[in-house]
N, C-alpha and C. Protein backbone atom coordinates (compact mmCIF):
# COMPACT_ATOMS: atom_id res chain seq x y z
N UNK A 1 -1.18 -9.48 -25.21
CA UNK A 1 -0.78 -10.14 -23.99
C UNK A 1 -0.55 -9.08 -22.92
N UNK A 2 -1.43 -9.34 -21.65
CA UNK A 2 -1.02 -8.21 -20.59
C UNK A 2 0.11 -8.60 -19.90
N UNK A 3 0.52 -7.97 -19.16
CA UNK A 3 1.82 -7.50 -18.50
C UNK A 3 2.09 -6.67 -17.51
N UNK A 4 2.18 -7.32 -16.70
CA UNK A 4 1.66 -6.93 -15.15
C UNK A 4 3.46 -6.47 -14.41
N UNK A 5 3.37 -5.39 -13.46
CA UNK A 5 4.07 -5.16 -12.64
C UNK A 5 3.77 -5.16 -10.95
N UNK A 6 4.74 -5.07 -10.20
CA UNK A 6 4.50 -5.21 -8.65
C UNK A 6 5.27 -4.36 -7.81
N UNK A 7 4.94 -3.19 -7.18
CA UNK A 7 5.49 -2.58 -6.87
C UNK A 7 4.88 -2.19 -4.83
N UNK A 8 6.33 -2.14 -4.43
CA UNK A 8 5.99 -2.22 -2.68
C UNK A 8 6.21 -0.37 -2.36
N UNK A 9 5.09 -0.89 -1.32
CA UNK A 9 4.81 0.87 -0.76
C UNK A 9 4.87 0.18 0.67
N UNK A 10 4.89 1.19 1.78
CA UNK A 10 4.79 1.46 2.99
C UNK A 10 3.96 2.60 3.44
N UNK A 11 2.88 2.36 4.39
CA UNK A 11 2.16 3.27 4.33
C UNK A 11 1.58 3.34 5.86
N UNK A 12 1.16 4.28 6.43
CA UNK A 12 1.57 4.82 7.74
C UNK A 12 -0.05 5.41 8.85
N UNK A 13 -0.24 5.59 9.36
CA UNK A 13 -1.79 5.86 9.90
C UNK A 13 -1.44 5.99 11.99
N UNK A 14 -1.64 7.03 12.37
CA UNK A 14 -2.31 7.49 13.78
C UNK A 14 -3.26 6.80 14.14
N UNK A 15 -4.12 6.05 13.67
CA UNK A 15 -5.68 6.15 13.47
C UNK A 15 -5.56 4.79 13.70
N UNK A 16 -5.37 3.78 12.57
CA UNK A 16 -5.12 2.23 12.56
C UNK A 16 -4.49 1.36 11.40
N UNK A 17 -4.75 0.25 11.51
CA UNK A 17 -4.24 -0.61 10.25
C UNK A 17 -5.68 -0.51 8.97
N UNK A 18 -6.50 -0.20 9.05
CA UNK A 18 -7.27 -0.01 8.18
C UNK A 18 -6.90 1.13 7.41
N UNK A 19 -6.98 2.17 8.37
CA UNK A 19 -6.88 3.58 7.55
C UNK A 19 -5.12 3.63 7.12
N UNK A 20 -4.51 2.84 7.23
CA UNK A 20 -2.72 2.55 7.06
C UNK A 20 -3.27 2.32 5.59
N UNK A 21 -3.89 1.38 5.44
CA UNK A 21 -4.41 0.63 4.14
C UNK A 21 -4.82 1.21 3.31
N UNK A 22 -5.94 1.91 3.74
CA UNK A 22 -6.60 3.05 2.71
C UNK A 22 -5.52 4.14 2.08
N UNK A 23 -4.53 4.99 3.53
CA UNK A 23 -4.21 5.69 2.63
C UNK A 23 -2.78 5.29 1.88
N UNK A 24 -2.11 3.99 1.83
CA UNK A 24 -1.21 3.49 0.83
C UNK A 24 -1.57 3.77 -0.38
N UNK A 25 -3.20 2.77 -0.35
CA UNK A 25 -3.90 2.54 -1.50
C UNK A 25 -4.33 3.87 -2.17
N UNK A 26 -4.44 4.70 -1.54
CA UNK A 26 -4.99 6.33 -1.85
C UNK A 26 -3.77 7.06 -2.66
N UNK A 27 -2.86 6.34 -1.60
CA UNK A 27 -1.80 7.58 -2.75
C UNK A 27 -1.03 6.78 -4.07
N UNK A 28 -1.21 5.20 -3.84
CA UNK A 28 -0.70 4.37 -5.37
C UNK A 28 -1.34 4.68 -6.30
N UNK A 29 -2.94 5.13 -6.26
CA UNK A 29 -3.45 5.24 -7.21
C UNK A 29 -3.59 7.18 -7.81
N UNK A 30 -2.99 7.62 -7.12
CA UNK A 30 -2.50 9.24 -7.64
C UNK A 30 -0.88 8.81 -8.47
N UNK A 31 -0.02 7.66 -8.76
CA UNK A 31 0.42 7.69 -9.61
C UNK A 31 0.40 6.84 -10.55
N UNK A 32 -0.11 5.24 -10.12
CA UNK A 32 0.10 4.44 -10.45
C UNK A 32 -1.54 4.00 -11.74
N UNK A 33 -1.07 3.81 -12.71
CA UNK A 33 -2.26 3.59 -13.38
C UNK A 33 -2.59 1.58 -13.72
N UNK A 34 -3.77 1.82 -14.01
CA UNK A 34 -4.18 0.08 -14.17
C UNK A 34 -3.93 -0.74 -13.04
N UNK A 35 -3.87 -0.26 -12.00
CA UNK A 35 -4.15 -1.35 -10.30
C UNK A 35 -5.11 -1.88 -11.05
N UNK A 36 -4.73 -3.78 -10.40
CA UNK A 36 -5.50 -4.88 -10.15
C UNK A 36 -5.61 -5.10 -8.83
N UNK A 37 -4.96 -5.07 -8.20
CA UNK A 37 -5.35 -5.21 -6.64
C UNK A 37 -4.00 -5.34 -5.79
N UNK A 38 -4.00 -5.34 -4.65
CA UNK A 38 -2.70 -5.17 -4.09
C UNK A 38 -2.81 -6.55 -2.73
N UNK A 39 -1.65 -6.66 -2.17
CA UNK A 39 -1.62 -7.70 -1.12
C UNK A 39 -0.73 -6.97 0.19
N UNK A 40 -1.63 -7.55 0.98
CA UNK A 40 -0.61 -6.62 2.28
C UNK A 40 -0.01 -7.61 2.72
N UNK A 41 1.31 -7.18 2.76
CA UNK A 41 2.74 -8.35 3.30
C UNK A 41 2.61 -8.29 4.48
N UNK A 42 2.87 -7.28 5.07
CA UNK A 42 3.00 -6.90 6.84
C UNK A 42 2.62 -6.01 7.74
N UNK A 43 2.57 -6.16 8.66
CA UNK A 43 1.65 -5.38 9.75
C UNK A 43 2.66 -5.06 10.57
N UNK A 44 3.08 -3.40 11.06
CA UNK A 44 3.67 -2.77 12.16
C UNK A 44 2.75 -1.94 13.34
N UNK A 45 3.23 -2.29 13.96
CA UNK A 45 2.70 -0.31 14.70
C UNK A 45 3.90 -0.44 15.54
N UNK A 46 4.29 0.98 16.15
CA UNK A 46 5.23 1.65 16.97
C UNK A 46 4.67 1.99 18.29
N UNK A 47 5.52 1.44 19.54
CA UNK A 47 4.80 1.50 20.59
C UNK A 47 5.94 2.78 21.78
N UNK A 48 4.92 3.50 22.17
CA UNK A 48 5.74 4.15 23.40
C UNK A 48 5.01 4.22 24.56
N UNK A 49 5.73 3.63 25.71
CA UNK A 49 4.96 3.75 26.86
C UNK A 49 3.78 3.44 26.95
N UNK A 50 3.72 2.06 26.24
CA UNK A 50 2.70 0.86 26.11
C UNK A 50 1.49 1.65 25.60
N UNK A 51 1.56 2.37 24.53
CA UNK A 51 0.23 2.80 23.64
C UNK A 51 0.80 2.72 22.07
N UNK A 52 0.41 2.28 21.64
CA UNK A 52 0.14 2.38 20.30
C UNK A 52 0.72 3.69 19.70
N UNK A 53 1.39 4.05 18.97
CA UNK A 53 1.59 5.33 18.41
C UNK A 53 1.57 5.82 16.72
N UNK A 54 1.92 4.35 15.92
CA UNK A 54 1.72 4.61 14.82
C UNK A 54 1.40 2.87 14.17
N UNK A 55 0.84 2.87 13.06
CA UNK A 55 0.24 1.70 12.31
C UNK A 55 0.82 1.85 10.98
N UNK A 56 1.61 0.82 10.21
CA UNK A 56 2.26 0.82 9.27
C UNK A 56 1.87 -0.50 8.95
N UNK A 57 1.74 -0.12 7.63
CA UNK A 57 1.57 -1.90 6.66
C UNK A 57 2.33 -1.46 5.47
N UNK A 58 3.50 -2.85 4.94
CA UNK A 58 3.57 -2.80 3.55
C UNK A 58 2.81 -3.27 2.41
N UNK A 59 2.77 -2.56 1.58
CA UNK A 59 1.72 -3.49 0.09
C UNK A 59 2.38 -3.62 -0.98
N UNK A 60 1.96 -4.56 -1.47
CA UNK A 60 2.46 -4.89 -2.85
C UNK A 60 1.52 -4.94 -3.11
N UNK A 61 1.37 -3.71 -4.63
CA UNK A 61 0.35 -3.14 -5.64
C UNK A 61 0.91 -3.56 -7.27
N UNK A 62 -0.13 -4.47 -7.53
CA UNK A 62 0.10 -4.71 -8.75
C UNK A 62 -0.63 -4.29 -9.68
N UNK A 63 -0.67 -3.63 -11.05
CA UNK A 63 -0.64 -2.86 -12.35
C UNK A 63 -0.35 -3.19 -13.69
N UNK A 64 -1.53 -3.35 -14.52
CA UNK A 64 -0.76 -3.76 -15.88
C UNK A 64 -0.14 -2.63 -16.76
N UNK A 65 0.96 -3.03 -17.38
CA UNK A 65 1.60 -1.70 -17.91
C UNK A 65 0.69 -1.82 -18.99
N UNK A 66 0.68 -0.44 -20.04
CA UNK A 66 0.30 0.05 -20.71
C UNK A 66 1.27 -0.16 -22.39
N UNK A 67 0.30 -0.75 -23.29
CA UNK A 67 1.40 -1.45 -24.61
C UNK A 67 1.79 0.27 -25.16
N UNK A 68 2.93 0.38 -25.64
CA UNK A 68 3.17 1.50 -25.75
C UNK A 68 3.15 1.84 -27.37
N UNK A 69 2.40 0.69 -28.18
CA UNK A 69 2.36 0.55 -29.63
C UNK A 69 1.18 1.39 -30.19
């Protein structure tokens, strides 16, 4: 029987909400082993003096653990 976990990241980008995405996803999978796929909860960016300055999304990345038998 698998057995899945869910774990939330925040992840950050100059650039946009795409590349926010990519590199969440880039660095869950430098620790996180067995990703099934993840869901993006929310969409930020930070504004100064009406430009855009930073792009933030949270994800929830889910993973089946590993039977330890």
């Amino acid at each position: 029987m698998a057995v899945a976990r869910v774990t939330e990241l925040v992840a950050a980008s100059s650039v946009g909400f795409d590349d926010a995405v990519k590199k969440g996803f880039d660095r869950a999978v430098k620790t996180l082993r067995n990703i099934t796929g993840f869901h993006v909860v929310d969409w930020k960016a930070s504004v100064i003096d009406e430009e855009i300055q930073e792009y933030r999304v949270t994800l929830k990345v889910t993973f089946l653990l590993e039977d330890t038998i």
